[in-house]
PDB file of N, CA and C in Angstrom:
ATOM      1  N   UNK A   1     202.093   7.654 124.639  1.00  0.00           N
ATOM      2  CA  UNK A   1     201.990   8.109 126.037  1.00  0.00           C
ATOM      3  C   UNK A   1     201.271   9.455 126.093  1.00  0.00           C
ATOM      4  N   UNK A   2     200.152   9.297 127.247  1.00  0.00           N
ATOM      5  CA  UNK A   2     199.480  11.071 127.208  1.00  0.00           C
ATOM      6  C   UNK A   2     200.056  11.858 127.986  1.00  0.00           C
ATOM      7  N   UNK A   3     200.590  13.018 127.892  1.00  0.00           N
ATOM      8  CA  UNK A   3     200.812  13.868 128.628  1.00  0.00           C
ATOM      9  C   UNK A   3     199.822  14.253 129.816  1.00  0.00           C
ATOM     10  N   UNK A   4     198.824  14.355 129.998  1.00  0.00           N
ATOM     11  CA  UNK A   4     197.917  15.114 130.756  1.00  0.00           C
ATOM     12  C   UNK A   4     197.222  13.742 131.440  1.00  0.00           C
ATOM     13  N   UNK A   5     197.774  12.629 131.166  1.00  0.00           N
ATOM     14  CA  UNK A   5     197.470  10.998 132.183  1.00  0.00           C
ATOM     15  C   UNK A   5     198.529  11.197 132.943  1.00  0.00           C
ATOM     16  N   UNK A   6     200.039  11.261 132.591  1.00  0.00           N
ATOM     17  CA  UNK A   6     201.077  11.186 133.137  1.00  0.00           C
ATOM     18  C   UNK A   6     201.360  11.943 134.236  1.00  0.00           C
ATOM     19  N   UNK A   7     200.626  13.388 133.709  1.00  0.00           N
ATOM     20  CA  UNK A   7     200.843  14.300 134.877  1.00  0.00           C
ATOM     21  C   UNK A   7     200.146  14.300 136.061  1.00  0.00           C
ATOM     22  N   UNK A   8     198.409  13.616 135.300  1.00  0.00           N
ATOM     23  CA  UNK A   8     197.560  13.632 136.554  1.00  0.00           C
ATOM     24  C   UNK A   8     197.964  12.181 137.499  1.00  0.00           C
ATOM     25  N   UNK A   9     198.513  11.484 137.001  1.00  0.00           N
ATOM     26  CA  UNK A   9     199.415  10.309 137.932  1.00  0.00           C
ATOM     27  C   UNK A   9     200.289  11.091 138.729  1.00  0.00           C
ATOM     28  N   UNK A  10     201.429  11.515 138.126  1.00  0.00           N
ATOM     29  CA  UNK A  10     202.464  11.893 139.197  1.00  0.00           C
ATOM     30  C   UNK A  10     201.466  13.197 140.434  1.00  0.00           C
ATOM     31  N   UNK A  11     200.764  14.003 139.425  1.00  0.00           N
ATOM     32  CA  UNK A  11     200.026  14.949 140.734  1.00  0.00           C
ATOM     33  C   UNK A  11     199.260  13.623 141.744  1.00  0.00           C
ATOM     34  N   UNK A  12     198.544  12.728 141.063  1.00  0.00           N
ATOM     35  CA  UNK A  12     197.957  12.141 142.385  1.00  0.00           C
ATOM     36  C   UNK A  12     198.575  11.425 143.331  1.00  0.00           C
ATOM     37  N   UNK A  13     199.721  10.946 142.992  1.00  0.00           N
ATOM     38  CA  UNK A  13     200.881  10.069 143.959  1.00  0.00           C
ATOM     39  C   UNK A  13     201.531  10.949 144.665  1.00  0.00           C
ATOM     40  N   UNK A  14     201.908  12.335 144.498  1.00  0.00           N
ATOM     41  CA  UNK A  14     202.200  13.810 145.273  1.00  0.00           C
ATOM     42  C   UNK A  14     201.233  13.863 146.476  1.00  0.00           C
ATOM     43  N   UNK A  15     199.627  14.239 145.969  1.00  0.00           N
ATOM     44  CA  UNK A  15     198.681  14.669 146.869  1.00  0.00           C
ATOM     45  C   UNK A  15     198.667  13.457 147.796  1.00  0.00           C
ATOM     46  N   UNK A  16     198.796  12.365 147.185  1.00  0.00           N
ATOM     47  CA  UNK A  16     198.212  11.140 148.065  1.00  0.00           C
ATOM     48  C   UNK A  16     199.168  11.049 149.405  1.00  0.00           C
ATOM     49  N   UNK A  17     200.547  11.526 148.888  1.00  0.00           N
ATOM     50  CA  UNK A  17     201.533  10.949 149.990  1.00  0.00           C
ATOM     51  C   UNK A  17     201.642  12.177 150.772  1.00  0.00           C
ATOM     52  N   UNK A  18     201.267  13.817 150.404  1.00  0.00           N
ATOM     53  CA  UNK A  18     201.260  14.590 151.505  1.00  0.00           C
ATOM     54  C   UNK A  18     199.868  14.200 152.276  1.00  0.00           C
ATOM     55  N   UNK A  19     198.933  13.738 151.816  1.00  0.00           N
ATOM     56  CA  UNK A  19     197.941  13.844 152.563  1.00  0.00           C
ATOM     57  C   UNK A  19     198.326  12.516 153.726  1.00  0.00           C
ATOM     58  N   UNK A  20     198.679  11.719 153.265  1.00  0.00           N
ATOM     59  CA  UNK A  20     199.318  10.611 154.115  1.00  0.00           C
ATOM     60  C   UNK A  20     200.339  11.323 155.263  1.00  0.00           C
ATOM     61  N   UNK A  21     201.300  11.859 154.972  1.00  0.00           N
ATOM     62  CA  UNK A  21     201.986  12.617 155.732  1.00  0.00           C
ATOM     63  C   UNK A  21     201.648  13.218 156.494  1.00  0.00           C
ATOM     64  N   UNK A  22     200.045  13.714 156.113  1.00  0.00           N
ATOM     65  CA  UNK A  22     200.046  14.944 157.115  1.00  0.00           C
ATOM     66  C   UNK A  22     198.770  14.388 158.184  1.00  0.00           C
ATOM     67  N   UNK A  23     198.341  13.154 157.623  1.00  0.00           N
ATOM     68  CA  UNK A  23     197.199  12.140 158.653  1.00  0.00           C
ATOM     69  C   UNK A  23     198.935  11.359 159.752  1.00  0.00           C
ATOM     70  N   UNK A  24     199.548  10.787 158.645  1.00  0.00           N
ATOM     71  CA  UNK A  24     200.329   9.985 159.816  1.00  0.00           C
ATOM     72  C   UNK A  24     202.019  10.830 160.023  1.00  0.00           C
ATOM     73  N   UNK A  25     201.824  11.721 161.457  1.00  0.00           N
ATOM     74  CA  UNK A  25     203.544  12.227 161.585  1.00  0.00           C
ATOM     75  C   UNK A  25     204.141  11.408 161.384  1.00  0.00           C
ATOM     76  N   UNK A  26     204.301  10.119 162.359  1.00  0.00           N
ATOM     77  CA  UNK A  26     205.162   8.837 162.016  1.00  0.00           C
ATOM     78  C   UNK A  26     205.472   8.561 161.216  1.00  0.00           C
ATOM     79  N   UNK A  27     205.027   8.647 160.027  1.00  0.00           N
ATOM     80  CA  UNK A  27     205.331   7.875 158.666  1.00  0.00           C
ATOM     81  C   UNK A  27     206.100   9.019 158.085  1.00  0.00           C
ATOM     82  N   UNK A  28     207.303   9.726 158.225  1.00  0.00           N
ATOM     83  CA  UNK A  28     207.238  11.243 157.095  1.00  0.00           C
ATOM     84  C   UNK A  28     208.168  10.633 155.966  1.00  0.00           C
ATOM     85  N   UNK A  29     208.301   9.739 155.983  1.00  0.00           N
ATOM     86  CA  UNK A  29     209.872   8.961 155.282  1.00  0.00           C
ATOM     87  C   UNK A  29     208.792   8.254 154.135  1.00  0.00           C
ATOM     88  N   UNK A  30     207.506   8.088 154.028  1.00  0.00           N
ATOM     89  CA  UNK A  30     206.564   7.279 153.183  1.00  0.00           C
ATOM     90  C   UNK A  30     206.812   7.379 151.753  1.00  0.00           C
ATOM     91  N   UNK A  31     207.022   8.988 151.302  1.00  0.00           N
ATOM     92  CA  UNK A  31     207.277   9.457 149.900  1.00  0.00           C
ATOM     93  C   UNK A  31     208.450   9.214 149.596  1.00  0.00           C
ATOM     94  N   UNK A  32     209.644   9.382 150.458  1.00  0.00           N
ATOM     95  CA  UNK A  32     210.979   9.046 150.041  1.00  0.00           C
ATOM     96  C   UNK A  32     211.083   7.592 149.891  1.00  0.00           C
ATOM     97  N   UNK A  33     210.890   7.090 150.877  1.00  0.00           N
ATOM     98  CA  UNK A  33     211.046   5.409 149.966  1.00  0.00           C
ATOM     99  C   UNK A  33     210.564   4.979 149.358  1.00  0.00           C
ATOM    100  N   UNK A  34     209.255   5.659 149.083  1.00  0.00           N
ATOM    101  CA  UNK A  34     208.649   4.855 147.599  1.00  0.00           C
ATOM    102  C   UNK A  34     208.900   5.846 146.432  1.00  0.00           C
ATOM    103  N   UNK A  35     210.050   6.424 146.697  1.00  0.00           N
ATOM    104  CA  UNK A  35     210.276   7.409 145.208  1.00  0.00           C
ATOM    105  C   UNK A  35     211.039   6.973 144.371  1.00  0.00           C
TER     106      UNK A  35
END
């Protein structure tokens, strides 16, 4: 397992779901249920 794959996964599933968050108010619950 790589360290520096793993991390840039979890950073991009972070960025992806604030940026989601912050396009859709409605959705703010998006990151918590898919956590």
């Amino acid at each position: 397992m790589n360290e520096e794959s793993t991390l840039l996964l979890v950073m991009g599933r972070l960025i992806g779901c604030f940026l989601r968050n912050r396009n859709k108010h409605r959705e703010n619950n998006v990151c918590n249920s898919n956590s």
